[in-house]
Protein backbone atom coordinates (compact mmCIF):
# COMPACT_ATOMS: atom_id res chain seq x y z
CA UNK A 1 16.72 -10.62 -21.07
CA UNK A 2 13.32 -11.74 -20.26
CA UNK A 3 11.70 -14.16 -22.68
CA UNK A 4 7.90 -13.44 -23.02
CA UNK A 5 5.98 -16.37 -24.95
CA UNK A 6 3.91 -15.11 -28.70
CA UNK A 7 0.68 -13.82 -27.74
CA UNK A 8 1.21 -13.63 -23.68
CA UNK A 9 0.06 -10.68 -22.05
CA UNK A 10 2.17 -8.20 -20.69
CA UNK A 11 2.25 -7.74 -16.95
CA UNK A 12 -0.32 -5.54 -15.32
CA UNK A 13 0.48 -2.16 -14.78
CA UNK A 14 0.44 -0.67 -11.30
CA UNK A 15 -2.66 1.41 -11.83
CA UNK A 16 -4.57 -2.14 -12.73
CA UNK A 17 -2.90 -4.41 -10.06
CA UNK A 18 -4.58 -1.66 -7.80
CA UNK A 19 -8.03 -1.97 -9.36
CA UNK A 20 -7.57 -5.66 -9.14
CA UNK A 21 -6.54 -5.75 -5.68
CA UNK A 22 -9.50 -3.34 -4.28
CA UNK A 23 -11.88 -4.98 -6.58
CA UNK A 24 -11.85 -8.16 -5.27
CA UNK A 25 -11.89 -6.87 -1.53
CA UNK A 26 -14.61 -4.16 -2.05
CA UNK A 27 -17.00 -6.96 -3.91
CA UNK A 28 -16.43 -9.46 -0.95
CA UNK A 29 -17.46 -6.46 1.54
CA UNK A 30 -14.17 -6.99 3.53
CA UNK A 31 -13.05 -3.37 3.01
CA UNK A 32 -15.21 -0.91 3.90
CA UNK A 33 -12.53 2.47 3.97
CA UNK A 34 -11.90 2.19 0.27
CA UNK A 35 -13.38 4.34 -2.14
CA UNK A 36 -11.85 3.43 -6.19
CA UNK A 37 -11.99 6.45 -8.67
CA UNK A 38 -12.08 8.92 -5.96
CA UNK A 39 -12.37 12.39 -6.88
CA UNK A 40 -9.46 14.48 -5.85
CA UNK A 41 -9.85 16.78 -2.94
CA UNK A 42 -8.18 20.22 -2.71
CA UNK A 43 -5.38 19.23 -0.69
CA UNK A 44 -4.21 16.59 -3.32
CA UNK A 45 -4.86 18.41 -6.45
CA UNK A 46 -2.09 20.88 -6.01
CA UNK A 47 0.25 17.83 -5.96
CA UNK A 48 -0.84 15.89 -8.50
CA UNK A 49 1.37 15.44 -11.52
CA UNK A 50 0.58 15.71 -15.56
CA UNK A 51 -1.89 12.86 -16.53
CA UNK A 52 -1.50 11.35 -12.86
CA UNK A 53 -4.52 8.82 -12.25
CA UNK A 54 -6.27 8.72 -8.70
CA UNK A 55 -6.94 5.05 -8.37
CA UNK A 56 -8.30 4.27 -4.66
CA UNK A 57 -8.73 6.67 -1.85
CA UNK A 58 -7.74 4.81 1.86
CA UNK A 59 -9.29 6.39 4.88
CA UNK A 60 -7.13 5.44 7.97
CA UNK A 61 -8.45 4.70 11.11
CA UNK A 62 -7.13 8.20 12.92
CA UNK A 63 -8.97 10.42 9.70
CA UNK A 64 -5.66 10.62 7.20
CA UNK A 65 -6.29 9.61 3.64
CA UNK A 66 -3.95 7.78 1.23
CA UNK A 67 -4.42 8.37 -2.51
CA UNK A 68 -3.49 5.51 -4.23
CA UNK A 69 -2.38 7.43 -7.60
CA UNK A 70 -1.31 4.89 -11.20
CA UNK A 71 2.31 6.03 -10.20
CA UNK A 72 2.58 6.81 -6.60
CA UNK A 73 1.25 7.20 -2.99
CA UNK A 74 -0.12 10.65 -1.53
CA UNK A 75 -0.81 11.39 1.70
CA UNK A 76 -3.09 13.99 2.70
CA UNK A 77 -3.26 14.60 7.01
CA UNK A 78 -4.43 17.55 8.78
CA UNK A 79 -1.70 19.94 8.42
CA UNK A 80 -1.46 19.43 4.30
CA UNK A 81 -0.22 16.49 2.16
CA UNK A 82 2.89 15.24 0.22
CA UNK A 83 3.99 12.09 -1.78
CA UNK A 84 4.32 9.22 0.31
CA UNK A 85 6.62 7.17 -1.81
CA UNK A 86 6.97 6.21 -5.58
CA UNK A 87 6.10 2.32 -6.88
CA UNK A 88 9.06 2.15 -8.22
CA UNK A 89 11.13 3.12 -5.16
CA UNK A 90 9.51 -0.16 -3.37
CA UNK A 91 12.30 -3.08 -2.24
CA UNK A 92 9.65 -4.81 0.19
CA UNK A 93 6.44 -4.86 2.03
CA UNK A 94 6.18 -5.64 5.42
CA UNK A 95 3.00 -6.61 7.49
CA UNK A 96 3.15 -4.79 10.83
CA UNK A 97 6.86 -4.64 11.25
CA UNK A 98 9.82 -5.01 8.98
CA UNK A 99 11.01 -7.60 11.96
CA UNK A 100 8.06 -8.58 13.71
CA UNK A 101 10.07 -11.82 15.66
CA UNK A 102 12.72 -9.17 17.45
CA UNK A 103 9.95 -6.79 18.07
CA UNK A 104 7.92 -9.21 19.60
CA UNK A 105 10.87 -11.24 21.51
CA UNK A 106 11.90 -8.03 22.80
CA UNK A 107 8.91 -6.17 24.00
CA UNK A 108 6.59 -9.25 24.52
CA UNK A 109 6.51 -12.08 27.21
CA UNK A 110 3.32 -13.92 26.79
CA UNK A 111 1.16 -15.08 24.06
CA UNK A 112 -1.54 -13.15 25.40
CA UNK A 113 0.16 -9.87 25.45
CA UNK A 114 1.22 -10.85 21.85
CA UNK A 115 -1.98 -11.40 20.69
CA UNK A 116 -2.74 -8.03 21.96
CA UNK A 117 -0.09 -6.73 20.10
CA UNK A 118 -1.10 -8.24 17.25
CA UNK A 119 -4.97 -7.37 17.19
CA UNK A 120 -3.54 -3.70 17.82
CA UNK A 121 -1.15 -3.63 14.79
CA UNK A 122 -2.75 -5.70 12.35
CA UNK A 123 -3.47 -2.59 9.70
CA UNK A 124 0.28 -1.73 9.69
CA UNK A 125 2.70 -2.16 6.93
CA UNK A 126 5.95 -0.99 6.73
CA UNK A 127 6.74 0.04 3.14
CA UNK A 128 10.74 -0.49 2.84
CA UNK A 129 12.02 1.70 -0.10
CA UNK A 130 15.80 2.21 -0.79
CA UNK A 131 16.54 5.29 1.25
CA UNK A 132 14.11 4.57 3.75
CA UNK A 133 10.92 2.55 5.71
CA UNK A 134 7.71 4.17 5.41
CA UNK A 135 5.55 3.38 7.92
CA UNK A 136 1.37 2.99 6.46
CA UNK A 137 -0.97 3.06 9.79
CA UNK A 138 -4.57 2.93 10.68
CA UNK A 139 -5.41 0.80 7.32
CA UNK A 140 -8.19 -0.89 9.35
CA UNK A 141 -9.24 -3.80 6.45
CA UNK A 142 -7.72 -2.15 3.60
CA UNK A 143 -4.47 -3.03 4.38
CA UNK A 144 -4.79 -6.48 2.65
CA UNK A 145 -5.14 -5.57 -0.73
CA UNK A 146 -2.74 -2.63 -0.21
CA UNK A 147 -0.23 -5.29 0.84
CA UNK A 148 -0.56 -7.76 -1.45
CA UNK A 149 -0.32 -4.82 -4.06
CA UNK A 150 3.01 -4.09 -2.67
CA UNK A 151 4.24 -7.28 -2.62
CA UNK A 152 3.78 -7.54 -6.28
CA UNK A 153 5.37 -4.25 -7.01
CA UNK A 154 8.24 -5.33 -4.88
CA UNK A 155 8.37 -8.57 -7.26
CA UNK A 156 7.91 -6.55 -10.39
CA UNK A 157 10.56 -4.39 -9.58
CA UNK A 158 13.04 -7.40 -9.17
CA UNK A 159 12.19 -9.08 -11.96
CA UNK A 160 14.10 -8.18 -15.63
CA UNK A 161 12.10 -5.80 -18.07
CA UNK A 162 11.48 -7.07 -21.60
């Protein structure tokens, strides 16, 4: 059991490490495809659950949208939209590749063609969950807060509730 000193706060929920994360990004200008408080389009509505909370709205580099929700990730495309994954499902986050170093040994010889590589992947996470990877592309500059976000639900998840 976790001790928790008199008086400290308890740890953020999900839907406030969000607003946190995109906050700080969004006032420094560096993302640009990030909308917080979105209003729900048509597609998403139909899937969203009982009190569910739209939090930030991600739109990817190829036209998708993520919905950012206080309890999980939608995903709305051209042919309709379904839940992504659940925060609580979330064992690690992964910037471009889950294992960048084989990927790159194996498919790159030089430093230039892995700097190409790199400059070409760079808004790619791969979300590892306990059944399976989901793979988050096209995040152009949002995918640093959206990372960092998943790294501390990864941590959260690990760590003993009080």
């Amino acid at each position: 059991m976790m001790k928790t000193k008199i008086g400290a706060a308890p740890p953020p929920l999900a839907e406030e490490m969000l607003r946190i994360q995109f906050r700080k990004s969004l006032r420094r200008g560096f993302t640009r495809n990030a909308d917080m408080d979105p209003v729900a389009a048509e597609g998403i509505t139909g899937i969203l659950e009982p009190e569910e909370t739209l939090v930030v709205r991600v739109v990817s580099t190829n036209g998708q949208h993520y919905w950012f929700s206080d309890r999980r990730l939608l995903w709305e495309y051209d042919g309709g939209s379904h839940e992504r994954l659940r925060y609580g499902s979330v064992i690690k986050a992964h910037w471009m590749f889950k294992d960048f170093w084989t990927v790159r040994r194996k498919l790159l010889q030089s430093n230039d063609e892995a700097a190409q590589f790199k400059a070409s992947h760079f808004d790619r996470l791969e979300i590892e969950l306990q059944d399976r990877v989901v793979v988050l592309d096209g995040l152009n500059q949002a995918y640093w807060p959206i990372l960092h976000f998943f790294w501390w639900v990864a941590r959260a998840s690990t760590q003993p509730r009080p």
